[in-house]
N, C-alpha and C. Protein backbone atom coordinates (compact mmCIF):
# COMPACT_ATOMS: atom_id res chain seq x y z
N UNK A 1 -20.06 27.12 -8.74
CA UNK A 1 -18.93 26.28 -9.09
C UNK A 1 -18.61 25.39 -7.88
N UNK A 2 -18.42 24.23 -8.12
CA UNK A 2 -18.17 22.97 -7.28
C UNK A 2 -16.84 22.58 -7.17
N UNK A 3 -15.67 22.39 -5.64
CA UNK A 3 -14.99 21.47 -6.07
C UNK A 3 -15.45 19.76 -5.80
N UNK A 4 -15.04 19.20 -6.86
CA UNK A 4 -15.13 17.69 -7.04
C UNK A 4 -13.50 16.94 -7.11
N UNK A 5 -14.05 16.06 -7.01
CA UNK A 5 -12.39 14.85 -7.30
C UNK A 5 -13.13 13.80 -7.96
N UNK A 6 -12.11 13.07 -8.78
CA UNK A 6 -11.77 12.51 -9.23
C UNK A 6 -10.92 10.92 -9.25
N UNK A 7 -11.31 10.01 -8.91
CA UNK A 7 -10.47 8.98 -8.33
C UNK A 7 -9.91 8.37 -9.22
N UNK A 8 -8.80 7.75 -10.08
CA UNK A 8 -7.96 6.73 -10.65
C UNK A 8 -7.40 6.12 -10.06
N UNK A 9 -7.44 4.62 -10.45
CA UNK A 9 -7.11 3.34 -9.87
C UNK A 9 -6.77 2.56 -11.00
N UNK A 10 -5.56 2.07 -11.38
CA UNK A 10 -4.76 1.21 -12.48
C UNK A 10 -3.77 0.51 -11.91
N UNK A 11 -3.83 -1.03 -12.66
CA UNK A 11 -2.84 -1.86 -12.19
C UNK A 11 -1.48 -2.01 -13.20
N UNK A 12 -1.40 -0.89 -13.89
CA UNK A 12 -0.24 -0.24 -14.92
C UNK A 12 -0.34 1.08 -14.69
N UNK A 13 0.96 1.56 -14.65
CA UNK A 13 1.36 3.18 -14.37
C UNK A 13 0.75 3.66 -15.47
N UNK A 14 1.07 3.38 -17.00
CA UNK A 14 0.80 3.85 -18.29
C UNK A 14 -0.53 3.96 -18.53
N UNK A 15 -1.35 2.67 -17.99
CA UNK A 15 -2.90 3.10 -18.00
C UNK A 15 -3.51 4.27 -16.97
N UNK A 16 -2.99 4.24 -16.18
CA UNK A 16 -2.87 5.29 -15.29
C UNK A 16 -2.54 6.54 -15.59
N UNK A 17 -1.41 6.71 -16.69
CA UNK A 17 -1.25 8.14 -17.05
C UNK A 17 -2.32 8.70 -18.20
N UNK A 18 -2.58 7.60 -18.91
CA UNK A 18 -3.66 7.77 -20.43
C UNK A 18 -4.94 8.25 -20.02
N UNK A 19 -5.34 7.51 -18.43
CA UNK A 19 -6.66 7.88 -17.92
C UNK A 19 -6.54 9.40 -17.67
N UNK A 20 -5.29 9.17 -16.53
CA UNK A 20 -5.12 11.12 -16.05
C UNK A 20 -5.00 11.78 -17.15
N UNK A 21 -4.53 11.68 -18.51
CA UNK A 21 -4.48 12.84 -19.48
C UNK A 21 -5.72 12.65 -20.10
N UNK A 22 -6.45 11.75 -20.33
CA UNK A 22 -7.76 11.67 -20.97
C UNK A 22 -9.21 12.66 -20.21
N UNK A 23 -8.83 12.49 -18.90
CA UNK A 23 -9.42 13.40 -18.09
C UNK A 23 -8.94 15.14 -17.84
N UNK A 24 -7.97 14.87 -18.16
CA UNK A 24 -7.40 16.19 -18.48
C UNK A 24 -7.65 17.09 -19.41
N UNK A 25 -7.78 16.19 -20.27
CA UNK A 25 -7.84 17.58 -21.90
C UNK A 25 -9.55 17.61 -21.52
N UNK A 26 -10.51 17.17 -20.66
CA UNK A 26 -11.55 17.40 -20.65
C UNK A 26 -12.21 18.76 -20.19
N UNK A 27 -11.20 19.17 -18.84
CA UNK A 27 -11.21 19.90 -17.79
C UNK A 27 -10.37 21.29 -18.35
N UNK A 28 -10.23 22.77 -17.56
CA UNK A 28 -10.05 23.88 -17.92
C UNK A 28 -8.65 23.64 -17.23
N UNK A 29 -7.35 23.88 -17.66
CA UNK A 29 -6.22 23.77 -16.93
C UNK A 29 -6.30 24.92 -15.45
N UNK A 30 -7.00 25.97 -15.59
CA UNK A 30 -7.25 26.88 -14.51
C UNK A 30 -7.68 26.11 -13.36
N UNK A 31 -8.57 25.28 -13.49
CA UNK A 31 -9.91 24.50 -13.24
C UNK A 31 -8.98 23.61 -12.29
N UNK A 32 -7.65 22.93 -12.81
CA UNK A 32 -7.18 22.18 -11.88
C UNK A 32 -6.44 22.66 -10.83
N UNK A 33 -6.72 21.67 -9.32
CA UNK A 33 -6.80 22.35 -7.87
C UNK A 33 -5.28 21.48 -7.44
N UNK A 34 -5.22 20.09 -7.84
CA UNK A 34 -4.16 19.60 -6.81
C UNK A 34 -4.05 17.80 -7.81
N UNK A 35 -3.03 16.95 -8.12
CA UNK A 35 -3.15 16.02 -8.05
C UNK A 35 -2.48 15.01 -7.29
N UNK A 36 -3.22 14.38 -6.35
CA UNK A 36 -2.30 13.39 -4.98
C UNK A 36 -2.16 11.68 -6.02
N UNK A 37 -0.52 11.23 -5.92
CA UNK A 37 -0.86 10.26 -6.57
C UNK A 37 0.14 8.87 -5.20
N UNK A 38 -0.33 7.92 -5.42
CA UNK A 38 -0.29 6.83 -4.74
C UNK A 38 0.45 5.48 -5.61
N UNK A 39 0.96 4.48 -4.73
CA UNK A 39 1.73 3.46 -5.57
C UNK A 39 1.49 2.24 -4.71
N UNK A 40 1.24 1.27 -4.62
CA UNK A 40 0.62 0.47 -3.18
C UNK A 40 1.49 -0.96 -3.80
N UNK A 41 1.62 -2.00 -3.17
CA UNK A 41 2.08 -3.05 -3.89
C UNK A 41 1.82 -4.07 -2.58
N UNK A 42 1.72 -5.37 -3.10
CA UNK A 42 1.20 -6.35 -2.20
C UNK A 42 1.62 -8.06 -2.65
N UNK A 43 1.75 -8.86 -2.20
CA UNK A 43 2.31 -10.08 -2.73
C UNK A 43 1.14 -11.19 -2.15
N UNK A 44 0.91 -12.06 -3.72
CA UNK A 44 0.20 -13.21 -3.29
C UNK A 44 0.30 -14.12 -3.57
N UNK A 45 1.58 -14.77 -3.00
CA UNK A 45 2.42 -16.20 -2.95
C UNK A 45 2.98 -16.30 -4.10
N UNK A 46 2.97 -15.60 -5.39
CA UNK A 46 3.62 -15.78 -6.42
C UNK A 46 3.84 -14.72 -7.13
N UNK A 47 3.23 -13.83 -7.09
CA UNK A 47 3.44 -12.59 -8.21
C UNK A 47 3.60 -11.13 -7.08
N UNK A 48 4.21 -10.44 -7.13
CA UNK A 48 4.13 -8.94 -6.63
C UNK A 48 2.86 -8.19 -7.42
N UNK A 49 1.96 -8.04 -6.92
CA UNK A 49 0.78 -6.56 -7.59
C UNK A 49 1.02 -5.29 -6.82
N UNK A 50 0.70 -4.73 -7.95
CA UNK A 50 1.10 -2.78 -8.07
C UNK A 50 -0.44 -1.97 -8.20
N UNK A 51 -0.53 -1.25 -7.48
CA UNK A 51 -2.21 -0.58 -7.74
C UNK A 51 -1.41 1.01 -7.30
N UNK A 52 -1.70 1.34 -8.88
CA UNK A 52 -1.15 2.98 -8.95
C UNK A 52 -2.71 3.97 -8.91
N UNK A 53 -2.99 4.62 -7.91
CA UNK A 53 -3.70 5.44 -8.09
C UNK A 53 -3.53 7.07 -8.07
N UNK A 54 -4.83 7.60 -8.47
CA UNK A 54 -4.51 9.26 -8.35
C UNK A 54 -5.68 9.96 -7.80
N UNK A 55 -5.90 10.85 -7.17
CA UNK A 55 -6.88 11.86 -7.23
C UNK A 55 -6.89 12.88 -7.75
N UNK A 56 -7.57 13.41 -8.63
CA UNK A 56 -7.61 14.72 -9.13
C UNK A 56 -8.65 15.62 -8.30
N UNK A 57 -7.98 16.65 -7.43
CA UNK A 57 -8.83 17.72 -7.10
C UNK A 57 -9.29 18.98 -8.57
N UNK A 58 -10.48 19.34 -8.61
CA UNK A 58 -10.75 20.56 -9.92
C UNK A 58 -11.84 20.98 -9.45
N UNK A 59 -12.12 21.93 -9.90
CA UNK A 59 -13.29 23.00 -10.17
C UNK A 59 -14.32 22.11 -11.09
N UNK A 60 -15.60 22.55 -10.51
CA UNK A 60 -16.64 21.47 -11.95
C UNK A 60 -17.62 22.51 -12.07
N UNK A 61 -17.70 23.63 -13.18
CA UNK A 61 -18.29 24.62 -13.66
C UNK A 61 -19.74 24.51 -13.80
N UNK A 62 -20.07 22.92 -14.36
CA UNK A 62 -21.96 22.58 -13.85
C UNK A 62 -22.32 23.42 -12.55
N UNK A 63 -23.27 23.74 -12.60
CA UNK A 63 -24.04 24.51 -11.71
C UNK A 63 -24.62 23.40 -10.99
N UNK A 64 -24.44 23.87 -9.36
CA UNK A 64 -24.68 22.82 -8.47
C UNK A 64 -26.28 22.31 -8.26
N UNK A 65 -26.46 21.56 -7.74
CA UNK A 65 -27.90 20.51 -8.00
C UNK A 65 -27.97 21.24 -6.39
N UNK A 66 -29.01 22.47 -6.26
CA UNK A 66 -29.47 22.66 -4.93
C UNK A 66 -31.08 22.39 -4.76
């Protein structure tokens, strides 16, 4: 058993949550280790942008490639 992560990166919170639960119901709720989430924002002369990301730490039950 492997831990792996997971990276999400969305420029909407909501797409951001649909991804994290879409990845979720995939995975064993046991299975999940930690999720770190991030909010960044930046301005370019006219509009404010938002880049919401997440990492999912989990367990990945595939048997490792040795």
């Amino acid at each position: 058993m492997a831990i792996k992560v997971k990276i999400f990166d969305e420029e909407h919170e909501k797409d951001l949550e649909e991804s994290i639960n879409a990845f979720l119901e995939k995975i064993d709720e046991k299975d999940l280790i930690d999720i770190k989430y991030q909010v960044s924002n930046f301005y370019d002369h006219r509009n404010q942008i938002y880049c919401y990301s997440a990492m999912i730490i989990y367990r990945d039950k595939k048997k490792d490639d040795d």
